[in-house]
N, C-alpha and C. Protein backbone atom coordinates (compact mmCIF):
# COMPACT_ATOMS: atom_id res chain seq x y z
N UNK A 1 0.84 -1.18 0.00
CA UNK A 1 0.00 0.00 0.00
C UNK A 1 0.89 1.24 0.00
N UNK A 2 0.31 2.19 -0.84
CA UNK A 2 1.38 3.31 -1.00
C UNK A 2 0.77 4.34 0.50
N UNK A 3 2.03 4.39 1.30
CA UNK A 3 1.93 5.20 2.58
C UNK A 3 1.41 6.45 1.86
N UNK A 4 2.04 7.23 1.41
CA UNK A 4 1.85 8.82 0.62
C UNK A 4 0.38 9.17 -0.21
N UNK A 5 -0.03 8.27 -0.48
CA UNK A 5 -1.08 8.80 -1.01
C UNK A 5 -1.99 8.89 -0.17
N UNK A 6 -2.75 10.08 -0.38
CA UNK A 6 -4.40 10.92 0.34
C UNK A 6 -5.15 8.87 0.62
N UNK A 7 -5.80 9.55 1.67
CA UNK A 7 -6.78 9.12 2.37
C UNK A 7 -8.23 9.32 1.32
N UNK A 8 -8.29 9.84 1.26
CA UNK A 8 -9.76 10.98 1.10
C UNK A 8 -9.81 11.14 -1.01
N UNK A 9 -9.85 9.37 -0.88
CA UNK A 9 -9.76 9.30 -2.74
C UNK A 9 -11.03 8.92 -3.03
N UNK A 10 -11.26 9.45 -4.70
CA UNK A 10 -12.87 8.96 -5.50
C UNK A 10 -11.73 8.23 -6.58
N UNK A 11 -12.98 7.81 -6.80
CA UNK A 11 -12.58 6.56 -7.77
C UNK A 11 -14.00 6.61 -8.98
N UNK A 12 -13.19 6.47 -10.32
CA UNK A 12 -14.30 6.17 -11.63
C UNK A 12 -13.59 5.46 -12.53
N UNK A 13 -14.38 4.92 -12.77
CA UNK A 13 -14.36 3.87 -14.19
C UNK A 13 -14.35 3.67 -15.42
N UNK A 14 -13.37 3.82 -16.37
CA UNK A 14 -13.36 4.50 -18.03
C UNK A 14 -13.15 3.18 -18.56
N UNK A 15 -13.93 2.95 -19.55
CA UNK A 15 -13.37 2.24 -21.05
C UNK A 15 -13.52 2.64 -22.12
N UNK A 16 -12.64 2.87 -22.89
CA UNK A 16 -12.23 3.74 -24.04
C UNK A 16 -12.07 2.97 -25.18
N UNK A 17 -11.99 1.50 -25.25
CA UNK A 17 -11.46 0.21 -26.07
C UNK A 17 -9.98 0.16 -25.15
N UNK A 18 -8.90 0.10 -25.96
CA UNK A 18 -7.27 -0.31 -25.13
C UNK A 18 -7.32 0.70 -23.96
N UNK A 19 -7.05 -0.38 -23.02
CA UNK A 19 -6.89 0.29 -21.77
C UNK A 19 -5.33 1.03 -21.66
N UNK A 20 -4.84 0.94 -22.36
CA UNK A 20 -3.25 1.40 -22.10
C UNK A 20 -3.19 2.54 -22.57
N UNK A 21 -3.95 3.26 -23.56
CA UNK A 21 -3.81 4.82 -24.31
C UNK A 21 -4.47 5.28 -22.84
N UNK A 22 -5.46 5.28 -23.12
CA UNK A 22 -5.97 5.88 -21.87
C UNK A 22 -5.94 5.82 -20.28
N UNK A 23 -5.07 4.43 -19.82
CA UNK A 23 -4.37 4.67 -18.50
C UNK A 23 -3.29 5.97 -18.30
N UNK A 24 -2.46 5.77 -20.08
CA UNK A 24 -1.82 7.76 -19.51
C UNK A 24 -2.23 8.42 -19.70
N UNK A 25 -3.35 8.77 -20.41
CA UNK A 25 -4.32 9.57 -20.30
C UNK A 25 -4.55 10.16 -19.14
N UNK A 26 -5.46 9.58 -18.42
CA UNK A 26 -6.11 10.16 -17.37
C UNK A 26 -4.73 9.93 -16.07
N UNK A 27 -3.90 8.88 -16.22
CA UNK A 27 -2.88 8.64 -15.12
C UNK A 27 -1.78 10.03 -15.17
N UNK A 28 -1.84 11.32 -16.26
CA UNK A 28 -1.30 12.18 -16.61
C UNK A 28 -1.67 13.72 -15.88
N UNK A 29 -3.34 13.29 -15.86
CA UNK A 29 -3.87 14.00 -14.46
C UNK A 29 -3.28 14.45 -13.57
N UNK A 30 -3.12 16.19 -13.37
CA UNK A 30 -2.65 16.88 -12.17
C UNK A 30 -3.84 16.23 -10.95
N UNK A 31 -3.49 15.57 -9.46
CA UNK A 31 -4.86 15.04 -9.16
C UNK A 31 -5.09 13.24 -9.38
N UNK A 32 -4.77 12.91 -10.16
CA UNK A 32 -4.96 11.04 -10.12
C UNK A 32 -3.62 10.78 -9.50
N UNK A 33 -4.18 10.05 -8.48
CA UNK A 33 -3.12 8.95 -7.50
C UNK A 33 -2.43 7.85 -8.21
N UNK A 34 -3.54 7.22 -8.71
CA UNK A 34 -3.28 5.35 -9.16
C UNK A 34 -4.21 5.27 -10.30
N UNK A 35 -3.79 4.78 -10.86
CA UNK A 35 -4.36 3.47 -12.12
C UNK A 35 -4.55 2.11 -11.65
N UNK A 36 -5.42 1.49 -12.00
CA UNK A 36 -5.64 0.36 -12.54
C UNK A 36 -6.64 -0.06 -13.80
N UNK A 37 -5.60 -0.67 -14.52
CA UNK A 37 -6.04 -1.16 -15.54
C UNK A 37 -6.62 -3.19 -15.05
N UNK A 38 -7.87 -3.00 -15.85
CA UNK A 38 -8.77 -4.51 -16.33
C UNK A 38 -9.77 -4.60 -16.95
N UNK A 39 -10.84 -5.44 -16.60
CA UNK A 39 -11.63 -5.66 -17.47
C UNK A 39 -13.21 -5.41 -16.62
N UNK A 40 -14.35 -4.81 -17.25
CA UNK A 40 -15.30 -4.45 -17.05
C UNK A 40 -16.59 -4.90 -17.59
N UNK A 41 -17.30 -5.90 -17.30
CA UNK A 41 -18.58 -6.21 -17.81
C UNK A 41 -18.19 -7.50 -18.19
N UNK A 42 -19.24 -8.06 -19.35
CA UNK A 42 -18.80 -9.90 -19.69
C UNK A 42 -19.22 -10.54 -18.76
N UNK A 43 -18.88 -11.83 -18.89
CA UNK A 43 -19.52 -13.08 -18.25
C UNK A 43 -18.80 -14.01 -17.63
N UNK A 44 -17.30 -13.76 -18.02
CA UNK A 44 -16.62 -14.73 -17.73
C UNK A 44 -15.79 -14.34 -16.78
N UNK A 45 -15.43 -15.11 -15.17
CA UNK A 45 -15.20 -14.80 -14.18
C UNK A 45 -13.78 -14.02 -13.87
N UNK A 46 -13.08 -14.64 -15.03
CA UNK A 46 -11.74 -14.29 -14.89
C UNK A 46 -11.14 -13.95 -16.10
N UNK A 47 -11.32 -13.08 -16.77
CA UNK A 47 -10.60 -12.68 -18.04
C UNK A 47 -9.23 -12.79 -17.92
N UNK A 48 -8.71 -12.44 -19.05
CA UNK A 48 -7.67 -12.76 -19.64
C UNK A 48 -7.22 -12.07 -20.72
N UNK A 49 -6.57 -11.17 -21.12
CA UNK A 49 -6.11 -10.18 -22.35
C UNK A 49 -6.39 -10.89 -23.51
N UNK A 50 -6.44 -12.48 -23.64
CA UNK A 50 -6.07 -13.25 -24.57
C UNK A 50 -7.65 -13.60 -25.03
N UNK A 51 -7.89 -13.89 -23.58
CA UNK A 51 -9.72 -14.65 -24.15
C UNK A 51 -10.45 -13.31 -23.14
N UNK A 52 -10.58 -12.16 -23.69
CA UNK A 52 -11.51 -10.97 -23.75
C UNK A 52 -12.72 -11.44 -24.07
N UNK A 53 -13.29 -11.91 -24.24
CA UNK A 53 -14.39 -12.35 -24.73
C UNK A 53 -15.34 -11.17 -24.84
N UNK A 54 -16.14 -11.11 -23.97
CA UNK A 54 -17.64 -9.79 -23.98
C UNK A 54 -17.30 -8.78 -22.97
N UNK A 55 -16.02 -8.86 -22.38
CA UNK A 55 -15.30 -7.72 -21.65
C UNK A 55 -14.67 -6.55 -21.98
N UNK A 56 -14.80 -5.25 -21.68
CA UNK A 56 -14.53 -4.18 -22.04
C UNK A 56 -13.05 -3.94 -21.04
N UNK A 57 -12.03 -3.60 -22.26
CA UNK A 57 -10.99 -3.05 -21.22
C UNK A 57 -10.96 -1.70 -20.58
N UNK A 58 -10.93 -1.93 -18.96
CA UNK A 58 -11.44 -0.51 -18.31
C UNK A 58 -9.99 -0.01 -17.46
N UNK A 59 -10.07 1.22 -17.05
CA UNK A 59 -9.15 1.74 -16.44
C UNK A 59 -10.39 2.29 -15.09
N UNK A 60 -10.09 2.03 -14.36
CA UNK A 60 -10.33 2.61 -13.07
C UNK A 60 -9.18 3.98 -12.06
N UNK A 61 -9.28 5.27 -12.02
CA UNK A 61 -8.96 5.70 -11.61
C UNK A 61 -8.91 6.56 -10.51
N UNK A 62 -8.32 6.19 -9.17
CA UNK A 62 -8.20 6.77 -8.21
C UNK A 62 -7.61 8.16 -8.44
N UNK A 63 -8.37 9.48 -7.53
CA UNK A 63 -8.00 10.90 -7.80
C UNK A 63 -8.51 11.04 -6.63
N UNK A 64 -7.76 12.43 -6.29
CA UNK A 64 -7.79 13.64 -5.05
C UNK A 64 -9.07 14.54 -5.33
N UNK A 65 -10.35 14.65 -5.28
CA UNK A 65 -10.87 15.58 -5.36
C UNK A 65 -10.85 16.77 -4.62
N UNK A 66 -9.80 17.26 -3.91
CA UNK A 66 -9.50 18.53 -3.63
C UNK A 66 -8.39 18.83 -4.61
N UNK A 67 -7.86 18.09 -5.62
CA UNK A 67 -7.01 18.77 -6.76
C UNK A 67 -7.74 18.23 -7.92
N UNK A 68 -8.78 17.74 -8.14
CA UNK A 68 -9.15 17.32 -9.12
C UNK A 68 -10.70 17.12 -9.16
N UNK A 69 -11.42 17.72 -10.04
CA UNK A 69 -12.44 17.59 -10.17
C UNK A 69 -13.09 16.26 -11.10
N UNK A 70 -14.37 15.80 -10.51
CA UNK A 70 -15.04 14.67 -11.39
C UNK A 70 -14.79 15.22 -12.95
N UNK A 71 -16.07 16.99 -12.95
CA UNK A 71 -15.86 16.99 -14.68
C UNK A 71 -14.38 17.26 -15.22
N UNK A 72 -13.55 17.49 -14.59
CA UNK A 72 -12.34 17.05 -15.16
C UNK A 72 -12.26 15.78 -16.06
N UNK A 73 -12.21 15.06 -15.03
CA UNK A 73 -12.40 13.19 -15.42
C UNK A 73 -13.17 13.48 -17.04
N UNK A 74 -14.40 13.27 -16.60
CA UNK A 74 -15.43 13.53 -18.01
C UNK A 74 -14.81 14.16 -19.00
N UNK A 75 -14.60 15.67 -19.14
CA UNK A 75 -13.82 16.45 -19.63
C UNK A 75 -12.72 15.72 -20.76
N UNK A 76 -11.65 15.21 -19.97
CA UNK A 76 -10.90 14.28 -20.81
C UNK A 76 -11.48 12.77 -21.48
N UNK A 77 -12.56 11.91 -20.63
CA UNK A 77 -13.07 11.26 -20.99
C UNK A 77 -14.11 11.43 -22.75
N UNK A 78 -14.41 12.69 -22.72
CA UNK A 78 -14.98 13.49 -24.39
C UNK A 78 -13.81 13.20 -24.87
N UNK A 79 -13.11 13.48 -24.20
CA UNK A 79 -11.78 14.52 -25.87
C UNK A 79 -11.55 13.14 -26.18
N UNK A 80 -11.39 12.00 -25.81
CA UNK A 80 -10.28 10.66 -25.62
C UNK A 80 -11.43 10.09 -27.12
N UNK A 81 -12.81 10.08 -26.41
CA UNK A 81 -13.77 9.01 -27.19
C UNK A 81 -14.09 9.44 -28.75
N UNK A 82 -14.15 8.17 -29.66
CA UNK A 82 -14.79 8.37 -30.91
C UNK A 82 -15.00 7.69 -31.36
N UNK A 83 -16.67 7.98 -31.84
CA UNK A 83 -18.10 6.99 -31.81
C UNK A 83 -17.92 6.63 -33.00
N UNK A 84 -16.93 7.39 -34.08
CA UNK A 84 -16.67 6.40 -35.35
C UNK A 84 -16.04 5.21 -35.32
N UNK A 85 -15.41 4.87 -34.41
CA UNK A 85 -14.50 3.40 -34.15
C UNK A 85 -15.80 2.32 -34.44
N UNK A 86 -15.12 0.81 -34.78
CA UNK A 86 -15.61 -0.01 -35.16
C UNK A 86 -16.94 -0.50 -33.64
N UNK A 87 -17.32 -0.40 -33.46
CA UNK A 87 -18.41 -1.36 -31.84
C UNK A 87 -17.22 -2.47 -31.54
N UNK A 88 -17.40 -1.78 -30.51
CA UNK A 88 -16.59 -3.13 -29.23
C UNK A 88 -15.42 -3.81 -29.80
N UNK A 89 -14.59 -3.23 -30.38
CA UNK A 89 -13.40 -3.87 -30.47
C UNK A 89 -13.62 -5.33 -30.99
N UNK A 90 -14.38 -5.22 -32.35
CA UNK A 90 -14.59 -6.87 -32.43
C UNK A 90 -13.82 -7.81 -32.23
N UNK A 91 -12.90 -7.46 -32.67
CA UNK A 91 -11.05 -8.77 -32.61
C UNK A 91 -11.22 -9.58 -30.81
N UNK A 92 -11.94 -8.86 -30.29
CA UNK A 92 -12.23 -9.48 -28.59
C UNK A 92 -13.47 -10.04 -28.78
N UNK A 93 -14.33 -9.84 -29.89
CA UNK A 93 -15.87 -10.76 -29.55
C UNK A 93 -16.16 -11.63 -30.10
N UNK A 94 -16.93 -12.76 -29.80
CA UNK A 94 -17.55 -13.99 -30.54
C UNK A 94 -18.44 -13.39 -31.58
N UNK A 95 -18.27 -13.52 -32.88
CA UNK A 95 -18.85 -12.85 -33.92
C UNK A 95 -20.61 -12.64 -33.82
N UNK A 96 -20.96 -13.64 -33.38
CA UNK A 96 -22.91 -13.62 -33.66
C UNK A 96 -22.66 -12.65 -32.24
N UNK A 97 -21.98 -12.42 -31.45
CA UNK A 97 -22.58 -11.32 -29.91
C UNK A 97 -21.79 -10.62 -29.64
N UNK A 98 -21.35 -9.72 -31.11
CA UNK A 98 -20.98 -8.66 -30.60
C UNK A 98 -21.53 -7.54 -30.05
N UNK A 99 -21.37 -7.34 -28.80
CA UNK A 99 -22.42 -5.94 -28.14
C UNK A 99 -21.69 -4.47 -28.90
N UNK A 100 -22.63 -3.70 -28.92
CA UNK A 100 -22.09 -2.36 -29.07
C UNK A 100 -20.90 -1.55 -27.96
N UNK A 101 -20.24 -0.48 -28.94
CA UNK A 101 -19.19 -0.12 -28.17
C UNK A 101 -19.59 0.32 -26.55
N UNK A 102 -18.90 -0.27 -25.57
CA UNK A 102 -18.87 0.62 -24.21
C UNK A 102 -18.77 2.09 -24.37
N UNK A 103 -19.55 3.18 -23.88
CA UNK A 103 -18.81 4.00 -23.65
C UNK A 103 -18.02 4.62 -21.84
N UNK A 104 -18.23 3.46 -21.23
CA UNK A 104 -17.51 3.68 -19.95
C UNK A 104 -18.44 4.42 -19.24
N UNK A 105 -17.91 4.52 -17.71
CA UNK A 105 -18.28 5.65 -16.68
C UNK A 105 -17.82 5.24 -15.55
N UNK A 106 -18.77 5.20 -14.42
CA UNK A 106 -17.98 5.36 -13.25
C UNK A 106 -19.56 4.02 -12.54
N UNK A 107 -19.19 2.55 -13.21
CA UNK A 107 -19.62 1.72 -12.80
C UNK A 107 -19.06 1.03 -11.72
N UNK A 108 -19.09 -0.43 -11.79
CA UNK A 108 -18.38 -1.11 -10.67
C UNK A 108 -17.17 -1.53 -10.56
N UNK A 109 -16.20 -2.09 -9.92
CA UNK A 109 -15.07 -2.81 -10.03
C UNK A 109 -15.06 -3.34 -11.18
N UNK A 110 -13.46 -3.15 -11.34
CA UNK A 110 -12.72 -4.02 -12.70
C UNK A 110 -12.82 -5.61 -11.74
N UNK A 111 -12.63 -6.43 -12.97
CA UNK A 111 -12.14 -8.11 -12.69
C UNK A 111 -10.89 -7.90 -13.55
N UNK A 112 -10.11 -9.22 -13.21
CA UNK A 112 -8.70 -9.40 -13.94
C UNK A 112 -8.33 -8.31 -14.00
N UNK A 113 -8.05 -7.11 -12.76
CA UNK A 113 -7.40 -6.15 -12.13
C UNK A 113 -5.49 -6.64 -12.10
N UNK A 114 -4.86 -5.79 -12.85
CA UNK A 114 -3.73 -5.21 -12.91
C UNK A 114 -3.60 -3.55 -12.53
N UNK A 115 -2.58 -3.54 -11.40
CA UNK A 115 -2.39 -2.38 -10.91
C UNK A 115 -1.20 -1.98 -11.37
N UNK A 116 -1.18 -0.94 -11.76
CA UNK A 116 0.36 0.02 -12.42
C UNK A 116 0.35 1.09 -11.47
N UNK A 117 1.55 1.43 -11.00
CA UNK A 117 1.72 2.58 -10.29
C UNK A 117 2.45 3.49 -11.39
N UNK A 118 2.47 4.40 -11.13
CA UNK A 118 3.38 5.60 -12.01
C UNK A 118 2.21 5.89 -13.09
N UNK A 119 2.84 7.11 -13.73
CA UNK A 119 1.99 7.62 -15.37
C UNK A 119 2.68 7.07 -16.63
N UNK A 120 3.41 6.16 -16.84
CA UNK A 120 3.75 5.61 -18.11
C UNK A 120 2.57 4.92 -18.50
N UNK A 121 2.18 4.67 -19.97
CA UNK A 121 1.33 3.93 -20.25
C UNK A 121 2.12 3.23 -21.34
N UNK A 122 1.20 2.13 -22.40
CA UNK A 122 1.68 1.38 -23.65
C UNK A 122 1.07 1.88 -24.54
N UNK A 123 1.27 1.78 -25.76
CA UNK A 123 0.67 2.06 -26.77
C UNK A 123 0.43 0.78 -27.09
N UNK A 124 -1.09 0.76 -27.77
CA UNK A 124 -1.83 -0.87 -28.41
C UNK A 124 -1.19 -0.92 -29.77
């Protein structure tokens, strides 16, 4: 557990498609503590990068709201999204069920939770 970081954190929930553009995204945030990157929604208990199946890759981000505001969050969450992309990242879905694209928010816990500390991200 990181000693240094605030007590007094909010937490929301983004999926954007690749969770890795947008973990530095928002992990770039004057105000976000932590990242974690996983998976959000689907059926299957324990995802896997490999077998994604009907899971959306989400970033969950812990922030200071005395340096950082929610519509902040949102704010960057617009600029990031675009509704021309293909629905749901098909290359992750079983062809007859592909659901339409996520557009994220500030739902429940990730599953198959990977935690990154720091603001580096990957490019997909």
């Amino acid at each position: 557990m990181d000693q240094t970081a605030p007590t007094d954190l909010e937490a929301a929930v983004v999926a954007l498609g690749c969770f890795w553009n947008v973990e530095a995204a928002f992990g770039a945030l004057d105000g976000v503590v932590r990242t974690t990157v996983g998976y959000a929604g689907g059926q299957a208990p324990d995802p896997a990068y490999a077998t994604l199946g009907d899971h959306a890759e989400a970033v969950r981000v812990e922030y200071a709201p005395a340096r950082l505001r929610y519509t902040a969050l949102l704010d960057r969450f617009w600029s990031l999204f675009d509704p021309t992309l293909t629905p749901a990242k098909r290359r992750y879905q079983p062809p007859a069920r592909a659901p339409e694209r996520r557009a994220g928010g500030t739902g429940a816990g990730l599953t198959g939770r990977r935690r990154r500390a720091g603001r580096a991200g990957r490019a997909c």
